[in-house]
N, C-alpha and C. Protein backbone atom coordinates (compact mmCIF):
# COMPACT_ATOMS: atom_id res chain seq x y z
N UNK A 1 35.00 81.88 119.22
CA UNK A 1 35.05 83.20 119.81
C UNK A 1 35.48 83.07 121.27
N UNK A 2 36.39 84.05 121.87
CA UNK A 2 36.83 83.93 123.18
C UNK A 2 35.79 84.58 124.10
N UNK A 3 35.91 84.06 125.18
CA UNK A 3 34.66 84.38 125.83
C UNK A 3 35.66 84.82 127.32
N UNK A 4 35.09 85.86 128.13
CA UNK A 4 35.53 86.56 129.44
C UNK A 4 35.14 85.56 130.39
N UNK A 5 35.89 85.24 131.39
CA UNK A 5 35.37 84.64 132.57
C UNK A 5 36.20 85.17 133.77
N UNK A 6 35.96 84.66 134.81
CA UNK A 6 36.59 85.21 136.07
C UNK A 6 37.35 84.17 135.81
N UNK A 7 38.59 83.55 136.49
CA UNK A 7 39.41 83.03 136.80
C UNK A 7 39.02 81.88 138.24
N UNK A 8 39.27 80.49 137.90
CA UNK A 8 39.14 79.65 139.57
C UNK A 8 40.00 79.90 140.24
N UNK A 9 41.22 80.24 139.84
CA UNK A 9 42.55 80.54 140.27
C UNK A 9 42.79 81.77 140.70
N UNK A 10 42.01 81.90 141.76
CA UNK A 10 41.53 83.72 142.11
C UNK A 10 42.37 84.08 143.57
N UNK A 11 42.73 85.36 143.11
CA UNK A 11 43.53 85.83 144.64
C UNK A 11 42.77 86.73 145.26
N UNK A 12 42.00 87.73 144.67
CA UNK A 12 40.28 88.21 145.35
C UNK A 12 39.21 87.45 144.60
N UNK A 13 38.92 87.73 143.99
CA UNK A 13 37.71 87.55 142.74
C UNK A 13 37.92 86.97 141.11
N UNK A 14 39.00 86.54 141.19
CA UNK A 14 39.46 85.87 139.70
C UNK A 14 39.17 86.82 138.70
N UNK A 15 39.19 88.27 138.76
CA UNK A 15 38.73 89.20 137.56
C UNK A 15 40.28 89.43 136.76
N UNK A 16 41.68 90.14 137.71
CA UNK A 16 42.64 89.47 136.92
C UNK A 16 43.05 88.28 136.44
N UNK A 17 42.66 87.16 136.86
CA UNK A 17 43.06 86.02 136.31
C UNK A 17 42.45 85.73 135.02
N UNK A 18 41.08 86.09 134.89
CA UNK A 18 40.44 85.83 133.93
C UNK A 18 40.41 86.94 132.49
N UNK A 19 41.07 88.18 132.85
CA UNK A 19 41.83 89.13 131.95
C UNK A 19 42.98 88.48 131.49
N UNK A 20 43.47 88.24 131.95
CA UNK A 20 45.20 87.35 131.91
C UNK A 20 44.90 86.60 130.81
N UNK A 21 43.97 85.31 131.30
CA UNK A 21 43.68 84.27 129.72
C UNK A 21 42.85 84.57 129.08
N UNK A 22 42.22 85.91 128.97
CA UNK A 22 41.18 86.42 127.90
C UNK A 22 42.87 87.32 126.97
N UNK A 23 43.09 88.03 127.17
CA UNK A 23 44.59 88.20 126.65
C UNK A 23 45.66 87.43 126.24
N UNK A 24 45.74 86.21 126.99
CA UNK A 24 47.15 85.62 126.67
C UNK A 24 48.09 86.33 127.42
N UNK A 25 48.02 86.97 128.52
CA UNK A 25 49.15 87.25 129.03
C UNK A 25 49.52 86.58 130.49
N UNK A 26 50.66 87.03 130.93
CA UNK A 26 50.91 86.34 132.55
C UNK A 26 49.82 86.96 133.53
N UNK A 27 49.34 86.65 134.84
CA UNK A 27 48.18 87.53 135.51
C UNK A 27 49.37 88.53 136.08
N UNK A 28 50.64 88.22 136.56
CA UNK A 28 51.42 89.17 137.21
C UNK A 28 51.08 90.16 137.00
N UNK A 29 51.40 90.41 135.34
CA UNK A 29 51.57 91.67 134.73
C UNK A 29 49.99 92.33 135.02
N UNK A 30 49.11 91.76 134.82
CA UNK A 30 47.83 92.65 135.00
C UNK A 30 47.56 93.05 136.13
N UNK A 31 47.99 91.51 137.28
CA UNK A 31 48.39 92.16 138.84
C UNK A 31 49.15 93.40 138.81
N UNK A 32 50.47 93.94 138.60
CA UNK A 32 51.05 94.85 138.82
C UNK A 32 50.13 96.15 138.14
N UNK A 33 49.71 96.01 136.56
CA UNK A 33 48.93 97.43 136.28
C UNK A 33 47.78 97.47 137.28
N UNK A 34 46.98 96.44 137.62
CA UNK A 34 45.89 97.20 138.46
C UNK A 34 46.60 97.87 140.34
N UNK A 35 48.00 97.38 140.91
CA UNK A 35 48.22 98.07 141.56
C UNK A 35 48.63 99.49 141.53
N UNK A 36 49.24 99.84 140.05
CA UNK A 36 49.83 100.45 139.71
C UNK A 36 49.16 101.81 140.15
N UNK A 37 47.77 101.26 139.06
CA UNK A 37 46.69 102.30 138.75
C UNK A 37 45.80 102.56 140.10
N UNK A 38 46.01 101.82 141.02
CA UNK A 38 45.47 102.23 142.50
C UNK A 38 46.58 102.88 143.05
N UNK A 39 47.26 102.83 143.41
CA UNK A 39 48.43 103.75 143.82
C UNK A 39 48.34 105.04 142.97
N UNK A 40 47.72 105.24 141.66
CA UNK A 40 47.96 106.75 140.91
C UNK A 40 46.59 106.88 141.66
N UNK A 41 46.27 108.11 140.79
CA UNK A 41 45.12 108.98 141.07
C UNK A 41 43.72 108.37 141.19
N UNK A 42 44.13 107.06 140.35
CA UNK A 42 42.63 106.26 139.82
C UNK A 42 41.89 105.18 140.61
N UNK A 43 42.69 105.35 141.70
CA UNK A 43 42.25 104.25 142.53
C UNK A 43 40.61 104.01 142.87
N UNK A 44 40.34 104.81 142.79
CA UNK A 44 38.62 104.57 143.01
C UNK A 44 38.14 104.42 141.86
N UNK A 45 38.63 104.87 141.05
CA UNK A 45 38.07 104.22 139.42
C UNK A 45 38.08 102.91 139.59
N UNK A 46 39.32 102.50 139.75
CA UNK A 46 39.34 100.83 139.37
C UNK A 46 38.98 100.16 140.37
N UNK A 47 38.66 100.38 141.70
CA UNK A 47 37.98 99.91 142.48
C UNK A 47 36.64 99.26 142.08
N UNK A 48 36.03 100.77 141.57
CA UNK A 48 34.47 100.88 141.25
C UNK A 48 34.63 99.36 139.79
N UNK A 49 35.39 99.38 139.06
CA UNK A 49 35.70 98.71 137.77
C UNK A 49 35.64 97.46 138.15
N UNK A 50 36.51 97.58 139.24
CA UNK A 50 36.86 95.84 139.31
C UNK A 50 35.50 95.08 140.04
N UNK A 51 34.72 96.02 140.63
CA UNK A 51 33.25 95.58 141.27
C UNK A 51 32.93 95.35 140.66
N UNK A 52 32.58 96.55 139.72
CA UNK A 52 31.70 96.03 138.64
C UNK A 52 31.98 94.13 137.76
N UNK A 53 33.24 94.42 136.94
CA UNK A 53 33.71 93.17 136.73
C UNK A 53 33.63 91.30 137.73
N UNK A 54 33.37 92.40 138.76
CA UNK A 54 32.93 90.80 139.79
C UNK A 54 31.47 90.79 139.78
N UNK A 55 31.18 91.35 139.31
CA UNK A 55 29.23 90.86 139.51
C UNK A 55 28.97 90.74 137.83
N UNK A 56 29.64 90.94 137.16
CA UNK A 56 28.94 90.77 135.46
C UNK A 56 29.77 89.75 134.86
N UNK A 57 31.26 89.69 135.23
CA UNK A 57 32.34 88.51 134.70
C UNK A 57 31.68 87.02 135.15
N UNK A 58 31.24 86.27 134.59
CA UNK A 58 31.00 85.01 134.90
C UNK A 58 31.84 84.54 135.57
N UNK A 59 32.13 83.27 136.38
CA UNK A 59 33.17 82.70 136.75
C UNK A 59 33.11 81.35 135.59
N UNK A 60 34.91 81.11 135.47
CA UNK A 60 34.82 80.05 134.29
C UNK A 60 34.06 78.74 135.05
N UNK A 61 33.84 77.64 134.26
CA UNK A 61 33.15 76.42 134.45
C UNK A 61 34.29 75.44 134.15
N UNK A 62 34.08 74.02 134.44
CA UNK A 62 34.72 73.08 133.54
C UNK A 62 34.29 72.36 132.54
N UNK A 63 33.06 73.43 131.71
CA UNK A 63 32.59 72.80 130.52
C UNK A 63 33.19 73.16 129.13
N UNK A 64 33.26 72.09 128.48
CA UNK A 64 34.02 71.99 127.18
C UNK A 64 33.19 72.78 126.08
N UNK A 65 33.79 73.91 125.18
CA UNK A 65 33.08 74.70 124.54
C UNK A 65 32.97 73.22 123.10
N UNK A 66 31.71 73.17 122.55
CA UNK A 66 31.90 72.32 121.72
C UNK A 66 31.86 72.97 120.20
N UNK A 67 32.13 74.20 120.11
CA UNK A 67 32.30 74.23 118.92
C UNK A 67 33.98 74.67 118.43
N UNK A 68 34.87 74.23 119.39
CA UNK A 68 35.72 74.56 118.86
C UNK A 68 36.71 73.05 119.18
């Protein structure tokens, strides 16, 4: 099972980075939607979101999951 983590590879808080490889995608791209969506109307939404996500997202470890 994939598990959420923050990212070590962090440019604030590793919360996009760690969306990025919970997805499989590049972080760019999640970089660009969360500017996107601050520049629209929602900017304090995702503000409030991405807080949230930094105090409940674990940060990853360098421990080996052993059941996979």
């Amino acid at each position: 099972m994939k598990k959420l983590y923050r990212s070590k590879q962090q440019v604030i808080s590793g919360v996009c980075g760690g969306l990025s490889t919970y997805f499989g995608i590049d972080p760019i791209i999640i970089r660009i939607l969360f500017i996107l969506f601050f520049i629209s109307n929602l900017g304090i939404y995702l503000i409030i979101a991405y807080l949230i996500m930094t105090f409940i997202i674990p940060i990853e470890t360098d421990i080996i999951d052993i059941e996979n």
